[in-house]
C-alpha atoms as a PDB file:
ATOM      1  CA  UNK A   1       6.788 -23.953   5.821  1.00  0.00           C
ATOM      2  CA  UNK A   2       5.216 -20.545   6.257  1.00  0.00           C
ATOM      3  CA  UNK A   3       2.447 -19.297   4.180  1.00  0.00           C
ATOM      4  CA  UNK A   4       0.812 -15.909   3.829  1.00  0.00           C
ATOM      5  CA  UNK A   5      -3.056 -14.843   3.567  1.00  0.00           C
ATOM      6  CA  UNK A   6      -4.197 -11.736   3.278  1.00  0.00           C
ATOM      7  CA  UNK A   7      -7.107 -10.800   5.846  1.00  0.00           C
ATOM      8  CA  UNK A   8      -8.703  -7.633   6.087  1.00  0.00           C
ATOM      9  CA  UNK A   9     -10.334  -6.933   9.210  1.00  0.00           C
ATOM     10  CA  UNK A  10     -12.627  -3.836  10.268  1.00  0.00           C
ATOM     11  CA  UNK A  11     -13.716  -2.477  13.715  1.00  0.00           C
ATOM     12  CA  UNK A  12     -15.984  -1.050  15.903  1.00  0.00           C
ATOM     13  CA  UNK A  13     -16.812   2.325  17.412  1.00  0.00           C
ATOM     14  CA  UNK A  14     -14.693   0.895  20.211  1.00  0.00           C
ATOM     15  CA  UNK A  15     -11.882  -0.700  18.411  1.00  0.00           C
ATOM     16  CA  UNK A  16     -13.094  -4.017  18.750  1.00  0.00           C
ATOM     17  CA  UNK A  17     -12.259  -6.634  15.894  1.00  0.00           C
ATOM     18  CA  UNK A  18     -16.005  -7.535  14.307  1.00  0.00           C
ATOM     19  CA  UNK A  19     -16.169 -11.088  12.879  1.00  0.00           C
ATOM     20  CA  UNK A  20     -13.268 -12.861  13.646  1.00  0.00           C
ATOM     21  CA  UNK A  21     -11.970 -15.389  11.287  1.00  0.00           C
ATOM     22  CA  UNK A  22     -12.089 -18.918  11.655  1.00  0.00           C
ATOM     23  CA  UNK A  23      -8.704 -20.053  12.180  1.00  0.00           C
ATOM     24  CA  UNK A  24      -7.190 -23.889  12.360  1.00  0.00           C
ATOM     25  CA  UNK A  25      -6.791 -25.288  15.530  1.00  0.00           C
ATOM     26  CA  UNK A  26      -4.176 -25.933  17.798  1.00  0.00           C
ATOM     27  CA  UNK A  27      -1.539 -23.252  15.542  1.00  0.00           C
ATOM     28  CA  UNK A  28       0.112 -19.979  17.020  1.00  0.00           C
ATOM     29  CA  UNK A  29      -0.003 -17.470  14.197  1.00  0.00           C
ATOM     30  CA  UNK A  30       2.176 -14.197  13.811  1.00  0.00           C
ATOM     31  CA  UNK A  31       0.208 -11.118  13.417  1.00  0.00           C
ATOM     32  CA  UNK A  32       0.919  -7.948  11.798  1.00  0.00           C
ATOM     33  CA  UNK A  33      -1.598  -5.076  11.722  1.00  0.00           C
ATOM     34  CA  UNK A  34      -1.151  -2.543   8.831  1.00  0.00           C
ATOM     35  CA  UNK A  35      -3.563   0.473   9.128  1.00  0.00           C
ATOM     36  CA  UNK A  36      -5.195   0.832   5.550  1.00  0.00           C
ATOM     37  CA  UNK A  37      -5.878   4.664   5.919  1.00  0.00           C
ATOM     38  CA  UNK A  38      -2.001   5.146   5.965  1.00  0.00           C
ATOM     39  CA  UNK A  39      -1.665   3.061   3.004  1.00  0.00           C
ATOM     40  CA  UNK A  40      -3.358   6.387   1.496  1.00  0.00           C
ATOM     41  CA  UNK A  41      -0.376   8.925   2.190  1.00  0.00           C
ATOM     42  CA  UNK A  42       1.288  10.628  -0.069  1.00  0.00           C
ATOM     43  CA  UNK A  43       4.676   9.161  -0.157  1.00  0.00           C
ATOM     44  CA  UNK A  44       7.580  11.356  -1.704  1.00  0.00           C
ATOM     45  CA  UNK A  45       9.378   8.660  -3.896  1.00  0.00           C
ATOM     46  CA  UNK A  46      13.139   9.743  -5.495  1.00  0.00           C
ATOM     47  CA  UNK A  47      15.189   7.561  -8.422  1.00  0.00           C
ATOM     48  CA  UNK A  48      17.612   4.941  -7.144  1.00  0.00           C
ATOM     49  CA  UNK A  49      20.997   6.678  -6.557  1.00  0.00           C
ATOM     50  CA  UNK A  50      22.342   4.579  -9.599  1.00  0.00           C
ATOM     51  CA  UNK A  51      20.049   6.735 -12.073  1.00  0.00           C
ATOM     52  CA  UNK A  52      19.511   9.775 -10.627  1.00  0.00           C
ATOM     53  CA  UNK A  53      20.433  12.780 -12.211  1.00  0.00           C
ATOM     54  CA  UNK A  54      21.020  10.384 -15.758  1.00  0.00           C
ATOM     55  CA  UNK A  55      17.602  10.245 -16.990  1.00  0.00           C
ATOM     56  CA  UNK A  56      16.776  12.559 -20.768  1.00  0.00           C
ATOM     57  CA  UNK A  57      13.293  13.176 -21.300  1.00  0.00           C
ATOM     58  CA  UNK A  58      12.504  13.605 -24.916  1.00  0.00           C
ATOM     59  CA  UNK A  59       9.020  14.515 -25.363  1.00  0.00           C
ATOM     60  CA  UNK A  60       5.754  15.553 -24.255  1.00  0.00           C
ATOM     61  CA  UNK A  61       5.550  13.143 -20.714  1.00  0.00           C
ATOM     62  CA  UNK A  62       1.844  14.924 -19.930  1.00  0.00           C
ATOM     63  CA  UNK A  63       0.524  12.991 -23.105  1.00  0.00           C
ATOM     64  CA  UNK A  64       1.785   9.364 -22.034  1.00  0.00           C
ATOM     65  CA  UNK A  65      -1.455   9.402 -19.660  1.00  0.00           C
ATOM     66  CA  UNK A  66      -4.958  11.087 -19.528  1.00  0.00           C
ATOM     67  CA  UNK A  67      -4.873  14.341 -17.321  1.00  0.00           C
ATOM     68  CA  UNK A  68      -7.555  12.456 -14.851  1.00  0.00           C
ATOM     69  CA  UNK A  69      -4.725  10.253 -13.721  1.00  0.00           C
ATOM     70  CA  UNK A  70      -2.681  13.076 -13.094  1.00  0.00           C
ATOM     71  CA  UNK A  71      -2.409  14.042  -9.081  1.00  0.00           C
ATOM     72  CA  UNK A  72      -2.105  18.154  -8.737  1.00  0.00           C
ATOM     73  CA  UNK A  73      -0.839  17.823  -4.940  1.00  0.00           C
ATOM     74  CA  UNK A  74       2.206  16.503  -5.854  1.00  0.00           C
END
């Protein structure tokens, strides 16, 4: 049975991994390494091809949230 847990881990000047996690003994782990800085890029996101082009707006949408949460570079 696989299970998942989320680690976050930083490094150094050098790219060295500081404080390494205790792990159980004697197991062989698969590792994936996301970069969290390009979990910050803009990603262009379009409708499903199912809906697109069949969507009515009725209504002001700029009112359904504050104008803070609102992203101009989009």
């Amino acid at each position: 049975m696989l299970y998942a847990e989320r680690l976050i881990l930083e490094t150094d000047q050098s790219g060295h991994i500081k404080n390494y996690p205790i792990l159980p003994p004697n197991k062989q782990f698969e590792v994936i390494f996301l970069s969290l800085d390009e979990e910050n890029k803009t990603v262009k996101r379009k409708p499903h091809p199912d809906i697109a082009g069949k969507v009515e707006i009725i209504g002001d949408i700029f009112e359904s949230a504050p104008a803070s949460d609102w992203n101009s570079s989009l």
